[in-house]
C-alpha atoms as a PDB file:
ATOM      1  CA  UNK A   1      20.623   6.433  15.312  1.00  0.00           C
ATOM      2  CA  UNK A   2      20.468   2.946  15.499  1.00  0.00           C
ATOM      3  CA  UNK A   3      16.614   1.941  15.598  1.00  0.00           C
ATOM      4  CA  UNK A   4      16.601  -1.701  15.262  1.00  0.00           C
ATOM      5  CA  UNK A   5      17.169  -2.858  18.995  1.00  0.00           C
ATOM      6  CA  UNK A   6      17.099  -1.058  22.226  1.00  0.00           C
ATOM      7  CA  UNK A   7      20.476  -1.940  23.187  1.00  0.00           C
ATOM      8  CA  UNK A   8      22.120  -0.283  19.876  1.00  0.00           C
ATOM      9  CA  UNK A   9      24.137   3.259  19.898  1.00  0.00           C
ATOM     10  CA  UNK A  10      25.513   5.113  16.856  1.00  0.00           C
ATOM     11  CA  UNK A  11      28.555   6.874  17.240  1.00  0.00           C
ATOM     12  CA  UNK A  12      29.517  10.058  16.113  1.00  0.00           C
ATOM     13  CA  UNK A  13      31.421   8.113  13.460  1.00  0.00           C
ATOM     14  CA  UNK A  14      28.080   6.421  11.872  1.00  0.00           C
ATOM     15  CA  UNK A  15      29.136   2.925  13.174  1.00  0.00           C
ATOM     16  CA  UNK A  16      26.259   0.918  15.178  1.00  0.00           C
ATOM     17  CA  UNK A  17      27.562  -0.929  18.444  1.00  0.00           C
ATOM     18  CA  UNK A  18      25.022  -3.738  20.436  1.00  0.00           C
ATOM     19  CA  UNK A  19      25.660  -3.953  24.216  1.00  0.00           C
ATOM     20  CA  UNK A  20      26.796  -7.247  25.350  1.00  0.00           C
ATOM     21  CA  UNK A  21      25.222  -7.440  28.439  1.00  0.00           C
ATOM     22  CA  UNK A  22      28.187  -6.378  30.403  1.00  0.00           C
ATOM     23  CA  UNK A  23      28.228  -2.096  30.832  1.00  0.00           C
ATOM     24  CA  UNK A  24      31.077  -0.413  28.597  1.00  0.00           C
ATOM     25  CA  UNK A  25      31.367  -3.168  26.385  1.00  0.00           C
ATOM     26  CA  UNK A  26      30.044  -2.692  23.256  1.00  0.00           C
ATOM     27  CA  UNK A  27      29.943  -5.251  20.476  1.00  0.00           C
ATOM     28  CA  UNK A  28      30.772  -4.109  16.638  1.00  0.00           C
ATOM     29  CA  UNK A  29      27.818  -4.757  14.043  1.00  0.00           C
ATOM     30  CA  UNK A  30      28.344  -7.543  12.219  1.00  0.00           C
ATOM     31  CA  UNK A  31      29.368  -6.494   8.711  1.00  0.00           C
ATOM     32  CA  UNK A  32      27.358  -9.234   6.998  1.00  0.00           C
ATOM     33  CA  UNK A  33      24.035  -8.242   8.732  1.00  0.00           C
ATOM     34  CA  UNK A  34      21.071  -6.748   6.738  1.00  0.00           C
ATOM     35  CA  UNK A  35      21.639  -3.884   8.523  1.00  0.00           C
ATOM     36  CA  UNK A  36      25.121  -3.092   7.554  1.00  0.00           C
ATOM     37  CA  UNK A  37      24.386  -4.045   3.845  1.00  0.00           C
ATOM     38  CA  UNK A  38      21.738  -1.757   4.588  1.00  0.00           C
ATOM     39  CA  UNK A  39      23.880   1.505   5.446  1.00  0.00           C
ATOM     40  CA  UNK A  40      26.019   0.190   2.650  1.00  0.00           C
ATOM     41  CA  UNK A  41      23.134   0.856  -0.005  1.00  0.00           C
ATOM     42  CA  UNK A  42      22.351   3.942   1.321  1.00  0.00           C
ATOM     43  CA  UNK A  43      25.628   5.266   1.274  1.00  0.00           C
ATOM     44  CA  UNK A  44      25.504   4.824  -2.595  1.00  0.00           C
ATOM     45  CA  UNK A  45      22.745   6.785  -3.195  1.00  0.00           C
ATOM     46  CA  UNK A  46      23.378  10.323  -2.116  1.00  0.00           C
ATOM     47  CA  UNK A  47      22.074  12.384  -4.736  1.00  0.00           C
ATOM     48  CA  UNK A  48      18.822   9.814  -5.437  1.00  0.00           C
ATOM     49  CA  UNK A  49      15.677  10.900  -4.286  1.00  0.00           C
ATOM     50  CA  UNK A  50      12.030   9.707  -4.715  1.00  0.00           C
ATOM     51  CA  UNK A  51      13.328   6.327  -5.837  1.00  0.00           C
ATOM     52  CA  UNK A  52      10.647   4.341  -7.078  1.00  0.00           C
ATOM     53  CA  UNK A  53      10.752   0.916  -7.855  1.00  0.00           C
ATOM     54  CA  UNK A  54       8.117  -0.543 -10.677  1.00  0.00           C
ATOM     55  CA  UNK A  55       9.348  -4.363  -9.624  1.00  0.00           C
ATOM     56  CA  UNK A  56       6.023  -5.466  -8.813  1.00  0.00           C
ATOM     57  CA  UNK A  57       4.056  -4.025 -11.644  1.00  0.00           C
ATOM     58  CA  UNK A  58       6.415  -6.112 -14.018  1.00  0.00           C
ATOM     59  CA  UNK A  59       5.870  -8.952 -12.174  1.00  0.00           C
ATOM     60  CA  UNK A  60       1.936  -8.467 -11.526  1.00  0.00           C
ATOM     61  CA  UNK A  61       2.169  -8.156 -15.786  1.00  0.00           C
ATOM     62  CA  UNK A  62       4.178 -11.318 -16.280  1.00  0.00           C
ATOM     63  CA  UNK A  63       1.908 -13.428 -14.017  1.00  0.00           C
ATOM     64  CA  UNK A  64      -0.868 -11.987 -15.892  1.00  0.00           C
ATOM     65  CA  UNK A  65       0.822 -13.291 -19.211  1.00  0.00           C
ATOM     66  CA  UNK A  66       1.715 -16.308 -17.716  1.00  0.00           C
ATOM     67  CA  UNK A  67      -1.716 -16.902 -16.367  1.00  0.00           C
ATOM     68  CA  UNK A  68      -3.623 -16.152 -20.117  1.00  0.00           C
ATOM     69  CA  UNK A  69      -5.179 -13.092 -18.951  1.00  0.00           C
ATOM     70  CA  UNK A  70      -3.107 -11.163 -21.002  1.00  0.00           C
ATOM     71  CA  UNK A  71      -1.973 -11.617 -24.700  1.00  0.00           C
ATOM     72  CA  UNK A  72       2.363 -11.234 -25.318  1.00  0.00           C
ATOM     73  CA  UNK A  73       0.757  -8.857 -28.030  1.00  0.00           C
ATOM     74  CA  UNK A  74      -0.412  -6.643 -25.540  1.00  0.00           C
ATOM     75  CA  UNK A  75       3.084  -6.598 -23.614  1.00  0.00           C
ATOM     76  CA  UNK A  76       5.422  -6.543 -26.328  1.00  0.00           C
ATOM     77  CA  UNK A  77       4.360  -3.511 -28.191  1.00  0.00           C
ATOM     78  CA  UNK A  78       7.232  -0.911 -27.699  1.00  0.00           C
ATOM     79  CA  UNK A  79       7.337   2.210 -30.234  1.00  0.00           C
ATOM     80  CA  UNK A  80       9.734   2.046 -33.166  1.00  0.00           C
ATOM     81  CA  UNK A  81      11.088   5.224 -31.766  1.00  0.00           C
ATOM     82  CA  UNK A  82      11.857   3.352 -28.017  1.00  0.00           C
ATOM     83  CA  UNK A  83      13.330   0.558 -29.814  1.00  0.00           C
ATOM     84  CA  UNK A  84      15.710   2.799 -31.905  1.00  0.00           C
ATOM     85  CA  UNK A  85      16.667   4.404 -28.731  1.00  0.00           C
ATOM     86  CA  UNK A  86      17.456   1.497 -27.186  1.00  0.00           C
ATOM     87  CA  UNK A  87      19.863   0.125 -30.052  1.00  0.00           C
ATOM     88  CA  UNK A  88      21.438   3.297 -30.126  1.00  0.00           C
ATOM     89  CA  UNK A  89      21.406   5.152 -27.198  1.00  0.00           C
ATOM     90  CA  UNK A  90      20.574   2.067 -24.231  1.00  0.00           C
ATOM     91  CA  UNK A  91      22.914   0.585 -21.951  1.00  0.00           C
ATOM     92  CA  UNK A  92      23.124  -3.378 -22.606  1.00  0.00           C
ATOM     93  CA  UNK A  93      22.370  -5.477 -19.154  1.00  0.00           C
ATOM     94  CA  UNK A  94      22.978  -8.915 -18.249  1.00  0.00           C
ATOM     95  CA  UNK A  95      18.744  -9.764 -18.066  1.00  0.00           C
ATOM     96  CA  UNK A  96      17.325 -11.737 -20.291  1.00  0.00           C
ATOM     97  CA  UNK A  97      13.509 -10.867 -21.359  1.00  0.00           C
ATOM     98  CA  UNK A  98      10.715 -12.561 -19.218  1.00  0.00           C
ATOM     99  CA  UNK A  99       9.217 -13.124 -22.162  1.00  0.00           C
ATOM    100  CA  UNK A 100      11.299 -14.362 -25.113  1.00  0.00           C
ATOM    101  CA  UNK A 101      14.081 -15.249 -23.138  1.00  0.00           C
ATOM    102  CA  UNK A 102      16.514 -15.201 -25.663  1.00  0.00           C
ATOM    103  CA  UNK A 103      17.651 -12.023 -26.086  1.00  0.00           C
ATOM    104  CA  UNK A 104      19.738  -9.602 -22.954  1.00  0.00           C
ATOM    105  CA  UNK A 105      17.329  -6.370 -21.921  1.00  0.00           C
ATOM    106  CA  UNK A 106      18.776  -3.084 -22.441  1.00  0.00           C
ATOM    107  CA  UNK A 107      17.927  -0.262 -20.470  1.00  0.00           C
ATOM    108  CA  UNK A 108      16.981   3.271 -21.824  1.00  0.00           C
ATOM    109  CA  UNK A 109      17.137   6.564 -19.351  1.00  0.00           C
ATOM    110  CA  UNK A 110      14.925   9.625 -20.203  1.00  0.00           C
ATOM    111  CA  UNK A 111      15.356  12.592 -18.504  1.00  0.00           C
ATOM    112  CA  UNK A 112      12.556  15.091 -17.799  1.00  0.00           C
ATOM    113  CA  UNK A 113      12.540  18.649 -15.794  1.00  0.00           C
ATOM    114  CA  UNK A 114      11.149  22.106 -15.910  1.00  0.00           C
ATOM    115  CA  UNK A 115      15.100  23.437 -16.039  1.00  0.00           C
ATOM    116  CA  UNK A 116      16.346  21.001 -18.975  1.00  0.00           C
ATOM    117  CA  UNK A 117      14.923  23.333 -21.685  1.00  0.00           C
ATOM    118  CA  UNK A 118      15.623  21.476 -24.783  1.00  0.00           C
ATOM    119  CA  UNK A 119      17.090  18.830 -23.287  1.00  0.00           C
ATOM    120  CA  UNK A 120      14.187  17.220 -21.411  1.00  0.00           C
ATOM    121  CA  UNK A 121      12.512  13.864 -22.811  1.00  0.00           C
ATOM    122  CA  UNK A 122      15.927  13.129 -24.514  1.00  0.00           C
ATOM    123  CA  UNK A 123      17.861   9.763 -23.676  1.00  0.00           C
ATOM    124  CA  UNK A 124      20.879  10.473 -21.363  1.00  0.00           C
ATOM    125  CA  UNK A 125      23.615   7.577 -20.140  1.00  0.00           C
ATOM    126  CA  UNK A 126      24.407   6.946 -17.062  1.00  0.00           C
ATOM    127  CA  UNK A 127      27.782   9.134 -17.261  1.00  0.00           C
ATOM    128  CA  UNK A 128      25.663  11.865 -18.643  1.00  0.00           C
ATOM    129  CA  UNK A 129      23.392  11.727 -15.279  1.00  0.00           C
ATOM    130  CA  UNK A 130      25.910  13.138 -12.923  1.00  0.00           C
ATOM    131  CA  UNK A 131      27.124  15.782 -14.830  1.00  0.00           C
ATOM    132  CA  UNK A 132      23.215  16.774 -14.952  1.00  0.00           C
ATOM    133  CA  UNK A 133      22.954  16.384 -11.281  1.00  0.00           C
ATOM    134  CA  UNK A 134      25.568  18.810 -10.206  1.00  0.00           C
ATOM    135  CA  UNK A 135      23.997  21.432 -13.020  1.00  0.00           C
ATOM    136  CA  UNK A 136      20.578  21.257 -12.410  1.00  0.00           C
ATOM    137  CA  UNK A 137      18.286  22.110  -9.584  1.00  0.00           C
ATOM    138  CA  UNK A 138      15.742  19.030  -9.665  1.00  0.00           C
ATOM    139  CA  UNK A 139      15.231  16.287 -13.024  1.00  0.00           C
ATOM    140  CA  UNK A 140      13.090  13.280 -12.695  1.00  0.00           C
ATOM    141  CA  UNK A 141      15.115  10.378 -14.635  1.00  0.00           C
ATOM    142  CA  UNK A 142      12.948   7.350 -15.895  1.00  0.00           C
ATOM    143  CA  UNK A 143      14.896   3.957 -16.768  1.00  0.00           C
ATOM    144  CA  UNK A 144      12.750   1.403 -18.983  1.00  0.00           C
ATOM    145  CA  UNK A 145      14.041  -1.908 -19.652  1.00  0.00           C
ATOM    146  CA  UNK A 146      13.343  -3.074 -23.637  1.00  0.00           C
ATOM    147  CA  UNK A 147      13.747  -6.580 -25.763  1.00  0.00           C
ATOM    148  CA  UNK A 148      14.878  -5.591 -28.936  1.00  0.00           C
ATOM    149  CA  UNK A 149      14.016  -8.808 -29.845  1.00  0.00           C
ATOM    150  CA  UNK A 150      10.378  -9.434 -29.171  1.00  0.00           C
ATOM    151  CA  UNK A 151       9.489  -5.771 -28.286  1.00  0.00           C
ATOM    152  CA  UNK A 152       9.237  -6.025 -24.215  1.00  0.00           C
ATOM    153  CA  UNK A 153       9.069  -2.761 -22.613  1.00  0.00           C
ATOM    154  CA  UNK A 154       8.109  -1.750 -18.838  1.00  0.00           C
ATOM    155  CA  UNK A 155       9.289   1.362 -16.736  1.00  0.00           C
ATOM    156  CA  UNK A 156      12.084   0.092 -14.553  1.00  0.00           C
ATOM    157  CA  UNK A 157      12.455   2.722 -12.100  1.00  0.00           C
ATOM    158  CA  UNK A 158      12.222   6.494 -11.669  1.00  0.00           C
ATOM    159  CA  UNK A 159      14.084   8.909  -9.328  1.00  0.00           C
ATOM    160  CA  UNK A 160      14.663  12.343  -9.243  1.00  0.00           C
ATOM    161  CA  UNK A 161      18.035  13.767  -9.144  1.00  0.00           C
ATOM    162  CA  UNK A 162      19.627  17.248  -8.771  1.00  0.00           C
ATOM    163  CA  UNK A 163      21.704  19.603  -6.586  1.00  0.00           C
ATOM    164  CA  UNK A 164      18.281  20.387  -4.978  1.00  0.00           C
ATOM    165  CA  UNK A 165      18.572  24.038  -5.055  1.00  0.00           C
ATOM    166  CA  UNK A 166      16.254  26.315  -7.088  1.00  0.00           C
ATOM    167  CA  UNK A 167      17.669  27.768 -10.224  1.00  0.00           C
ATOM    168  CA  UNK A 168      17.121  31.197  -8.395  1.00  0.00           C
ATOM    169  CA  UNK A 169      19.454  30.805  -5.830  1.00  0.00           C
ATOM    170  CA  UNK A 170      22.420  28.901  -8.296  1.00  0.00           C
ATOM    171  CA  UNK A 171      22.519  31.337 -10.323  1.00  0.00           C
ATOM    172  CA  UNK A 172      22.577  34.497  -8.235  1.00  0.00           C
ATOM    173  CA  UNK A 173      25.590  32.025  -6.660  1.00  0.00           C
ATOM    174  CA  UNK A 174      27.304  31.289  -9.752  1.00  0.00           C
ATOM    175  CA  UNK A 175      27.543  35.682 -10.516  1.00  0.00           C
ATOM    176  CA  UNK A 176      28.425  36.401  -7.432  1.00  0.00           C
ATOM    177  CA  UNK A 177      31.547  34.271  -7.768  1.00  0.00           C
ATOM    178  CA  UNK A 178      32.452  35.792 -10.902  1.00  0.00           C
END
């Protein structure tokens, strides 16, 4: 439903009308509004849950670098082990570091879940992910953004993904289709 204004209706089709004023003449949202890039977003993210966003704890930490109170010792200490994933395993982005700014970030995704079994705390891709979702009941993924130049690290996001069934109930689904 269409929450923004009074005068809005949804229709069974998901679009969002405004009344003009005049009865039976409704006017089509305007595709360039926040609220149809809004839907747009949305519609993107169908199997995301508990998205979290860790935006303003990397900026609160540059401002704090920025501002003295902090050392570029303190924030640019990532593990050997994270930096190895991320020159193998990470997905290049188009970011440069806060920091050095001289070198592109690259992102590294763990996974981690009570179903993975030997999989969980391993880095996945982002092709890897939705294979995982449609196999497994609930996985929390966790995308950190690394310099391999200078050492930067800071948890991106985190979201859980997932078919959102129990294991239970897939796989007393999966043998009775056998």
């Amino acid at each position: 439903m269409c929450r923004f204004a009074p005068a809005q209706v949804e229709t069974q089709s998901g679009a969002c009308f405004r009344w003009s004023g005049r009865p039976g003449r409704p006017l089509r949202e305007n595709p360039g509004s926040a609220h149809a890039r809004f839907r747009r977003t949305l519609a993107n993210m169908t199997s995301r849950r508990s998205v979290v966003d860790y935006g303003l704890a990397r900026r609160a930490t540059l401002a704090s670098v920025r501002s003295g109170h902090t050392t570029v010792a303190d924030v640019c200490d990532a593990h050997p082990y994270l930096l190895r994933a991320a020159k193998f395993h990470g997905e290049p982005t188009e970011d440069r570091c806060p920091i050095c700014r001289k070198a592109k970030l690259t992102h590294v995704t763990y996974v981690y879940g009570d179903e993975l079994g030997q999989y969980e705390g391993r880095v996945k891709q982002a092709r890897e992910l939705a294979e995982m979702a449609a196999e497994y009941g609930e996985f929390r993924v966790y995308v950190v953004e690394v310099c391999q130049s200078c050492g930067w690290n800071h948890l991106a996001t985190s979201y859980a993904l997932g078919t959102g069934e129990p294991a239970v109930r897939r796989r007393r689904r999966a043998r009775t289709s056998q």
